[in-house]
PDB file of N, CA and C in Angstrom:
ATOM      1  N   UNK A   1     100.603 -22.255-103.752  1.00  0.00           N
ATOM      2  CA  UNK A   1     101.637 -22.939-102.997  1.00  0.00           C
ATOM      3  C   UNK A   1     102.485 -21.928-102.219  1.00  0.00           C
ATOM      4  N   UNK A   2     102.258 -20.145-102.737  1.00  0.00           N
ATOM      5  CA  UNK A   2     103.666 -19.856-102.361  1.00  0.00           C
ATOM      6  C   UNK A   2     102.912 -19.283-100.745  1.00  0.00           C
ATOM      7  N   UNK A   3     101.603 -19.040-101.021  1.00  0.00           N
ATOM      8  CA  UNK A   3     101.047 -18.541 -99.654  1.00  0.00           C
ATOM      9  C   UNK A   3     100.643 -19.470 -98.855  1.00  0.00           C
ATOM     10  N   UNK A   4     100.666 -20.849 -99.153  1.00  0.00           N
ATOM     11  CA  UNK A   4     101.006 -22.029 -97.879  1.00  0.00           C
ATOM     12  C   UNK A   4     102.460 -22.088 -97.887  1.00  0.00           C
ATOM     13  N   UNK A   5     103.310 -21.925 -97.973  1.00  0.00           N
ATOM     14  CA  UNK A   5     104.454 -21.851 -97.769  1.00  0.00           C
ATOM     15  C   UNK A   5     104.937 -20.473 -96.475  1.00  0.00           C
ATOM     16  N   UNK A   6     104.249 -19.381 -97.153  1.00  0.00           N
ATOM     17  CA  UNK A   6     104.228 -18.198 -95.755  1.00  0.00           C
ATOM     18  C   UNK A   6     103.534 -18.159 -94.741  1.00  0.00           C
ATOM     19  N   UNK A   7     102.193 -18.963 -94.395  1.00  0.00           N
ATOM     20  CA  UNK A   7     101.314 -19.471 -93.615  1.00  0.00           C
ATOM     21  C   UNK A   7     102.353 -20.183 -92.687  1.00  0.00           C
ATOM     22  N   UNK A   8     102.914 -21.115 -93.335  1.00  0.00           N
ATOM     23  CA  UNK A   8     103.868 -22.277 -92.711  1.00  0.00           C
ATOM     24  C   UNK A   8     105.142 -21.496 -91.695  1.00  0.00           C
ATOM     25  N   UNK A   9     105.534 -20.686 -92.445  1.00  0.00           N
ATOM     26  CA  UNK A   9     106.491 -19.698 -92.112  1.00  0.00           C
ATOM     27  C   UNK A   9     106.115 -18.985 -90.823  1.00  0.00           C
ATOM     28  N   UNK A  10     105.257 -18.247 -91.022  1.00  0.00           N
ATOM     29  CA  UNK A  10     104.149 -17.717 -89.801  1.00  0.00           C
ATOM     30  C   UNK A  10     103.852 -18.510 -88.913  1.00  0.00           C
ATOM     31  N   UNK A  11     103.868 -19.758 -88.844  1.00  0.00           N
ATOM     32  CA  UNK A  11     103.463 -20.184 -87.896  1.00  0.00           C
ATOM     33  C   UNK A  11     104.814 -21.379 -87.353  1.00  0.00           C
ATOM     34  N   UNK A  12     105.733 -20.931 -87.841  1.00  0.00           N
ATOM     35  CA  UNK A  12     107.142 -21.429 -87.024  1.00  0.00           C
ATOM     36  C   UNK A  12     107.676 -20.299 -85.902  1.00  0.00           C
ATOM     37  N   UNK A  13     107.358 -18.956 -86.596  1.00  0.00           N
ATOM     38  CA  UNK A  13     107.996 -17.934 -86.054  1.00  0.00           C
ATOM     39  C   UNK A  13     107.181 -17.708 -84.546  1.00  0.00           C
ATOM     40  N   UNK A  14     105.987 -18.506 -84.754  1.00  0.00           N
ATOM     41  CA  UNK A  14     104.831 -17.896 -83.584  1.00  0.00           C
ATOM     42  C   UNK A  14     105.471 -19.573 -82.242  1.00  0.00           C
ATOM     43  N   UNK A  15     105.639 -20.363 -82.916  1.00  0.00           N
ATOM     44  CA  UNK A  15     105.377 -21.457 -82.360  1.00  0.00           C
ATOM     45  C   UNK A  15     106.340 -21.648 -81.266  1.00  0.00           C
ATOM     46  N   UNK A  16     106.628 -22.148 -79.899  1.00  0.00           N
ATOM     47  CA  UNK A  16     107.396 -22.671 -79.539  1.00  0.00           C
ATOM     48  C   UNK A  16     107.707 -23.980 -79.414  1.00  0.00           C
ATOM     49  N   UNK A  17     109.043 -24.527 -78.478  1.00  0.00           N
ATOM     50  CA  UNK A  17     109.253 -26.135 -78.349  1.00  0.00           C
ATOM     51  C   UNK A  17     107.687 -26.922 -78.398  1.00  0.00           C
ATOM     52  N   UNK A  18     106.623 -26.732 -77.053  1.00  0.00           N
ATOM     53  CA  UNK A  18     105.925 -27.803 -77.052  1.00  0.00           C
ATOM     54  C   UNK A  18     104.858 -27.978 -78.567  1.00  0.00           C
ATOM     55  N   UNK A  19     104.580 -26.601 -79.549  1.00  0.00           N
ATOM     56  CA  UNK A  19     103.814 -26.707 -80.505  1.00  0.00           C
ATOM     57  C   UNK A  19     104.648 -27.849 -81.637  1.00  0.00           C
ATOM     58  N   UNK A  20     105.823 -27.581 -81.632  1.00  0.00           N
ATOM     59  CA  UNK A  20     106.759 -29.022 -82.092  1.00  0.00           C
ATOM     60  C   UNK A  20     106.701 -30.329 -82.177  1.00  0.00           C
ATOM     61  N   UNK A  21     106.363 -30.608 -80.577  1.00  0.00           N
ATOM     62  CA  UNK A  21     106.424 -31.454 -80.045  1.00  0.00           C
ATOM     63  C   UNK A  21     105.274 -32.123 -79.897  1.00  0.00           C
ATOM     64  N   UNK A  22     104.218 -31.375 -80.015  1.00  0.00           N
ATOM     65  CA  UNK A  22     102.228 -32.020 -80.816  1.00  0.00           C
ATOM     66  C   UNK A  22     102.422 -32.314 -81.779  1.00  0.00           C
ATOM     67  N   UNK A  23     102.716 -31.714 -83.063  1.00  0.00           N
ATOM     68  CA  UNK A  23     103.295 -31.902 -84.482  1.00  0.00           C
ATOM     69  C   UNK A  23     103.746 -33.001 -84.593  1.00  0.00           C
ATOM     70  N   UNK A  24     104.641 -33.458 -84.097  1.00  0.00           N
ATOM     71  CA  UNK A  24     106.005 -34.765 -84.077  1.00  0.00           C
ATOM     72  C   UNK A  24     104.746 -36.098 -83.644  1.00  0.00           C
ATOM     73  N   UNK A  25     103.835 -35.897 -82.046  1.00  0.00           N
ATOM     74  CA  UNK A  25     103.170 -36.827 -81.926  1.00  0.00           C
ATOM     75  C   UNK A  25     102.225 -36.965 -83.025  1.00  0.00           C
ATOM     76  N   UNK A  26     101.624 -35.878 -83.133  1.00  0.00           N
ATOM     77  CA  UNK A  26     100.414 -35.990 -84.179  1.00  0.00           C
ATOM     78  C   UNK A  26     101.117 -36.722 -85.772  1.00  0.00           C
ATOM     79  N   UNK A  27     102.004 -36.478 -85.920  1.00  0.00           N
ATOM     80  CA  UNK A  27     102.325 -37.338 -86.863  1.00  0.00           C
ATOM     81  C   UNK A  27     102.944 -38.469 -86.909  1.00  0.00           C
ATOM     82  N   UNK A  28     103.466 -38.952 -86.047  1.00  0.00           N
ATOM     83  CA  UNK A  28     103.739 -40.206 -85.442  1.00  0.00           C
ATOM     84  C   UNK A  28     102.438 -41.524 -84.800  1.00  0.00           C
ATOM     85  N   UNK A  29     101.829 -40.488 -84.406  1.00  0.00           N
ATOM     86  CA  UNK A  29     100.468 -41.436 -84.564  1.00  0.00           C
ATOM     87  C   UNK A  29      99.806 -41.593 -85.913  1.00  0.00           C
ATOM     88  N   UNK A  30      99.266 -40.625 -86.860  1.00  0.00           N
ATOM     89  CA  UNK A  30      99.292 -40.658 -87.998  1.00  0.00           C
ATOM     90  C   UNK A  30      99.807 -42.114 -88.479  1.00  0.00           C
ATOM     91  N   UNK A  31     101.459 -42.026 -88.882  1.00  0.00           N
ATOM     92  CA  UNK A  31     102.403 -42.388 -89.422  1.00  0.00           C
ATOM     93  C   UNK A  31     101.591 -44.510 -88.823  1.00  0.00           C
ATOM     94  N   UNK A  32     101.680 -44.525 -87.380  1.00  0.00           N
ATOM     95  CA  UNK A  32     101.142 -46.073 -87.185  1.00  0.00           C
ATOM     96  C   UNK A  32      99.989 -46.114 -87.401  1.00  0.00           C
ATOM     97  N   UNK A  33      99.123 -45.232 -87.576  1.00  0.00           N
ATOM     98  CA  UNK A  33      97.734 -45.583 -87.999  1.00  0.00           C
ATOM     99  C   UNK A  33      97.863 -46.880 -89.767  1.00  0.00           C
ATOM    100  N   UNK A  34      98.712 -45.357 -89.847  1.00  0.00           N
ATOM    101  CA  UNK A  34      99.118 -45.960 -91.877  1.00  0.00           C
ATOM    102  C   UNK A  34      99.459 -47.003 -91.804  1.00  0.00           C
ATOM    103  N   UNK A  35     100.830 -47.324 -90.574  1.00  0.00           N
ATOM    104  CA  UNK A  35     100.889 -48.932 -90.660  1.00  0.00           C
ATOM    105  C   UNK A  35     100.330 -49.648 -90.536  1.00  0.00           C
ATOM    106  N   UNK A  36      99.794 -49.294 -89.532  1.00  0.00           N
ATOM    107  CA  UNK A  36      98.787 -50.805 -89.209  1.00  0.00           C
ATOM    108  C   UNK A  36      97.990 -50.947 -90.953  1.00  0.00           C
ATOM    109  N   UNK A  37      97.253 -50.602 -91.187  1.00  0.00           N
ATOM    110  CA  UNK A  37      96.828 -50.666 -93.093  1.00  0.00           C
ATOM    111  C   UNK A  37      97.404 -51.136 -93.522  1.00  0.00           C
ATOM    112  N   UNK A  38      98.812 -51.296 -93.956  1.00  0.00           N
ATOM    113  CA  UNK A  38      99.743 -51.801 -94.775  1.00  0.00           C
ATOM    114  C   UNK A  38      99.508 -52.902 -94.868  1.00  0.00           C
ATOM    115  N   UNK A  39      98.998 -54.391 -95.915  1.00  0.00           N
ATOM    116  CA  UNK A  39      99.324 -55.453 -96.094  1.00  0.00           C
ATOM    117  C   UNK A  39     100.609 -56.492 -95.602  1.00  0.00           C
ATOM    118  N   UNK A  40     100.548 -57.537 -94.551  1.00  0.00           N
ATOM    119  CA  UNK A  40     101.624 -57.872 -93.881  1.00  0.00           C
ATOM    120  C   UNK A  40     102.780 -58.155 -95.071  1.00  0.00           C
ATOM    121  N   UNK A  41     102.517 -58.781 -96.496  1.00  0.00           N
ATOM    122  CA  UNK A  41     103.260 -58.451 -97.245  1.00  0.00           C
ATOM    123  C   UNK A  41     104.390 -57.565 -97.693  1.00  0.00           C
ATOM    124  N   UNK A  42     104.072 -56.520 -97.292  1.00  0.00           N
ATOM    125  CA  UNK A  42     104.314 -55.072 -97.779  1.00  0.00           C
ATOM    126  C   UNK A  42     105.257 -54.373 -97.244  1.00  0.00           C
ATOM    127  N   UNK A  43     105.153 -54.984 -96.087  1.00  0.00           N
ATOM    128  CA  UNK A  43     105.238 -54.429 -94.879  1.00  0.00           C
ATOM    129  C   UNK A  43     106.806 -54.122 -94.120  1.00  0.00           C
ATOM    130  N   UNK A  44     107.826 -55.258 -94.969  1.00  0.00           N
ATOM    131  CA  UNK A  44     108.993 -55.222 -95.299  1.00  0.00           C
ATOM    132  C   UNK A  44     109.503 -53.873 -95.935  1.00  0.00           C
ATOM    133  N   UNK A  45     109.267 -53.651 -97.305  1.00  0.00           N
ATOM    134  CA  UNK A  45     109.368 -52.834 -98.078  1.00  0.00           C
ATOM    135  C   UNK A  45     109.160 -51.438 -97.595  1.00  0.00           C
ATOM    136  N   UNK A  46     108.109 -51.161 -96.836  1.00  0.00           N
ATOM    137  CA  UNK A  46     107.668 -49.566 -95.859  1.00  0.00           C
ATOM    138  C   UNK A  46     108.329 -50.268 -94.744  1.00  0.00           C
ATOM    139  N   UNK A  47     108.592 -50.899 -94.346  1.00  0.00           N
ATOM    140  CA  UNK A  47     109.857 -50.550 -93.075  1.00  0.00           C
ATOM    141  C   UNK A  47     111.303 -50.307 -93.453  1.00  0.00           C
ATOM    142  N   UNK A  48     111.764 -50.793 -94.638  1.00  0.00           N
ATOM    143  CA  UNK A  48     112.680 -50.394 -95.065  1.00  0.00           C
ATOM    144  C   UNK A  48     112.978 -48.776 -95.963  1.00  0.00           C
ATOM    145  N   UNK A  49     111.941 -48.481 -96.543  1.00  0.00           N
ATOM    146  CA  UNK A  49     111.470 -47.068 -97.160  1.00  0.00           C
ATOM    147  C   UNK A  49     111.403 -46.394 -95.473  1.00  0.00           C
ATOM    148  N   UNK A  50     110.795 -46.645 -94.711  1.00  0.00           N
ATOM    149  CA  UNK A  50     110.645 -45.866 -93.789  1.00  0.00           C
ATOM    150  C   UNK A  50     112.066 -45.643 -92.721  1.00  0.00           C
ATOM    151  N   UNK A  51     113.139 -46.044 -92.545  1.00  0.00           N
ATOM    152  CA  UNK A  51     114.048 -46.466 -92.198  1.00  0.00           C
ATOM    153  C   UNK A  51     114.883 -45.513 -92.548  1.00  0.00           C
ATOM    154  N   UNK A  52     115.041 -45.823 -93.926  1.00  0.00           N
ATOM    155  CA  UNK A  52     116.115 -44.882 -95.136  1.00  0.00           C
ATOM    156  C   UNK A  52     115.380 -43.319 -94.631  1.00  0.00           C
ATOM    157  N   UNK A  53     114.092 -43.136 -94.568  1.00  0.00           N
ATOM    158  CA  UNK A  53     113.304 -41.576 -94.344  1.00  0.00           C
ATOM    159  C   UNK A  53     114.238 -41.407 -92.807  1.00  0.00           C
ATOM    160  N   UNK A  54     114.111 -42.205 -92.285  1.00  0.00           N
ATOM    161  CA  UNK A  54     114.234 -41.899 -90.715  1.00  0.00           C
ATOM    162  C   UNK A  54     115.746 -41.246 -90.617  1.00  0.00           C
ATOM    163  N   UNK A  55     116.889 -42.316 -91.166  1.00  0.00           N
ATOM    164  CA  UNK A  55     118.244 -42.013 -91.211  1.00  0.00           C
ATOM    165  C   UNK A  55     118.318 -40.486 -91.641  1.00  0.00           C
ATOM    166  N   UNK A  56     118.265 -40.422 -92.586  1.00  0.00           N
ATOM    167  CA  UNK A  56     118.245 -39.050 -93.572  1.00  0.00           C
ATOM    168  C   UNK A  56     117.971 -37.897 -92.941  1.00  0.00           C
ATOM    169  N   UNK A  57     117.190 -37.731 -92.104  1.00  0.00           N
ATOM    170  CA  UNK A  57     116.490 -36.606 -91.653  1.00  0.00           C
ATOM    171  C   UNK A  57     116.927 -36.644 -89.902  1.00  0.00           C
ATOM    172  N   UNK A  58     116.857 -37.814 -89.037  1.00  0.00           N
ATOM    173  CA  UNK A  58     117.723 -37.833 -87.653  1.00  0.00           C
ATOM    174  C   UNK A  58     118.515 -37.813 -87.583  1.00  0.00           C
ATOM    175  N   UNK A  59     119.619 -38.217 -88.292  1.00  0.00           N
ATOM    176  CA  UNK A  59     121.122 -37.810 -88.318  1.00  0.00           C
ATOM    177  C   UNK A  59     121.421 -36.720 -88.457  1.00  0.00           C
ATOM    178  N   UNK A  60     120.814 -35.481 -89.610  1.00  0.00           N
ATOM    179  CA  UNK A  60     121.322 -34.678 -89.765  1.00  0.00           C
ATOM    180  C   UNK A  60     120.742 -33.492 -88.415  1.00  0.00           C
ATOM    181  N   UNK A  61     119.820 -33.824 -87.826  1.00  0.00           N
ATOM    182  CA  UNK A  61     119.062 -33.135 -86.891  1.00  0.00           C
ATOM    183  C   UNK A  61     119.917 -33.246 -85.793  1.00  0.00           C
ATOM    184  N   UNK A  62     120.705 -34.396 -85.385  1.00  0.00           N
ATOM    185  CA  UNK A  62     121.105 -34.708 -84.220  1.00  0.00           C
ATOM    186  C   UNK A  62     122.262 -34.590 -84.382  1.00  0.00           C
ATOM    187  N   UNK A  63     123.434 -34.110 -85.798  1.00  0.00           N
ATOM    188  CA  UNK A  63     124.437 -33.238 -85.586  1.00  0.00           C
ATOM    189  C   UNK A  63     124.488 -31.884 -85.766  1.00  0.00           C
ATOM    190  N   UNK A  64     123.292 -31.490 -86.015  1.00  0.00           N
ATOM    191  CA  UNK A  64     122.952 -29.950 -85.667  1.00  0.00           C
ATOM    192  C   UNK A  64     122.862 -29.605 -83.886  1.00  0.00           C
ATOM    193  N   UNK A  65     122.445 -30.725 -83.401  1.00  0.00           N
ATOM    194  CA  UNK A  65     122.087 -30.896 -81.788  1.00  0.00           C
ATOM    195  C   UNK A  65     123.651 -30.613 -81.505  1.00  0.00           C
ATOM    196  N   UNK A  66     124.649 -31.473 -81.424  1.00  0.00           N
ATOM    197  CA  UNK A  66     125.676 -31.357 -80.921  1.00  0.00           C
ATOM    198  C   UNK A  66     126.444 -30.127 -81.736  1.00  0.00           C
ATOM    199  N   UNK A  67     125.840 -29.752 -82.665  1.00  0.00           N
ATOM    200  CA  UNK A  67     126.714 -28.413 -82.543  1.00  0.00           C
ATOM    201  C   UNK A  67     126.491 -27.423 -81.684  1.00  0.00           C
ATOM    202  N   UNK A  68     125.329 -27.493 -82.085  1.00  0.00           N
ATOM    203  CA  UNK A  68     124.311 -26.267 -80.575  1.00  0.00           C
ATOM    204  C   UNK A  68     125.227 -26.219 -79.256  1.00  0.00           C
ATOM    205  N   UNK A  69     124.910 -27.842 -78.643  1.00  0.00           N
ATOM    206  CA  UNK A  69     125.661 -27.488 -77.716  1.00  0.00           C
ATOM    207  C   UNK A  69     127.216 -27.657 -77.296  1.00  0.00           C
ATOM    208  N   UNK A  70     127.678 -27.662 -78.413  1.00  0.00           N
ATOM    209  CA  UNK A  70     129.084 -27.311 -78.252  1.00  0.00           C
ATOM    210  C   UNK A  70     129.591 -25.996 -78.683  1.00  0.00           C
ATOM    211  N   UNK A  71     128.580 -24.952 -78.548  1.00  0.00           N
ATOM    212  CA  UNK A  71     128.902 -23.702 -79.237  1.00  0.00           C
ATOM    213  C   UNK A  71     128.349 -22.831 -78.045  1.00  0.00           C
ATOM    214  N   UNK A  72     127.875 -23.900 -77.224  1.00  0.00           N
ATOM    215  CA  UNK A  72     127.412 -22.637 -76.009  1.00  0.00           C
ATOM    216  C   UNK A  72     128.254 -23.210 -74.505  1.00  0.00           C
ATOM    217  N   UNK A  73     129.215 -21.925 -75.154  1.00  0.00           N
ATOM    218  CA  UNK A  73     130.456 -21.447 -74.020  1.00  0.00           C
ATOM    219  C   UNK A  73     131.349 -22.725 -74.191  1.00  0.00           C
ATOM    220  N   UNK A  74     131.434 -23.689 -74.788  1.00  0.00           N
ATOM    221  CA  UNK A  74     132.348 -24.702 -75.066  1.00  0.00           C
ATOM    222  C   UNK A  74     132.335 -25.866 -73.669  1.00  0.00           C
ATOM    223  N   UNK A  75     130.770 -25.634 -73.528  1.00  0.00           N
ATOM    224  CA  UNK A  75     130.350 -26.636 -72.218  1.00  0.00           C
ATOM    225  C   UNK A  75     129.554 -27.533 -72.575  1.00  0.00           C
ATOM    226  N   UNK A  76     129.265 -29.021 -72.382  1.00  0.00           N
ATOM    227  CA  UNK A  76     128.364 -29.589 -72.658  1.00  0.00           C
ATOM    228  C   UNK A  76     127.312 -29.357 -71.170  1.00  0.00           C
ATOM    229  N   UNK A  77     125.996 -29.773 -71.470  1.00  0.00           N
ATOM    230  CA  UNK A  77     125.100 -29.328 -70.225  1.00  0.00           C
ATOM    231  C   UNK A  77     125.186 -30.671 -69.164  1.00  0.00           C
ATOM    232  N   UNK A  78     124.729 -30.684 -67.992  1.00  0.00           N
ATOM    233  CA  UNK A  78     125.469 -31.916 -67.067  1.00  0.00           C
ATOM    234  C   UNK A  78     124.129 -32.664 -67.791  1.00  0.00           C
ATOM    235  N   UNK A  79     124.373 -34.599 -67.505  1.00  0.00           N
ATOM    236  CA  UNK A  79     123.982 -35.395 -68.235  1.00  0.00           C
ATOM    237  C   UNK A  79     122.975 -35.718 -67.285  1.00  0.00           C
TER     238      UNK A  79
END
């Protein structure tokens, strides 16, 4: 585990924005493949599990965002 963990490491340090940004699709397609599978039953329950994942992890990403750019030169960038 600990040398997939430095693999992982290695390959953040190499990567830029768009290698991110394959990652994010590639797992986002992934992610609806799985849905579509899901039993329409079910289906409540993983949208709500999936929801709670979503909050948790975009919120905290997207006040890291506005710190960024409120820390460079005390300008926001034009909209």
């Amino acid at each position: 585990m600990k040398k997939l963990i430095e693999i992982g490491n290695g390959y953040v340090k190499q990567a830029d924005w768009t290698d991110f940004a394959l990652v994010k699709l590639c797992l986002c397609a992934m992610g609806i493949m799985i849905g579509c599978a899901i039993p329409a039953r079910k289906r409540k329950c993983v949208a709500a599990g999936a929801l709670a994942v979503f909050s948790a992890t975009y919120l905290p990403l997207l006040f890291r965002l506005v710190k960024v750019l409120l820390r460079r030169d005390g300008e926001l960038p034009p909209a």
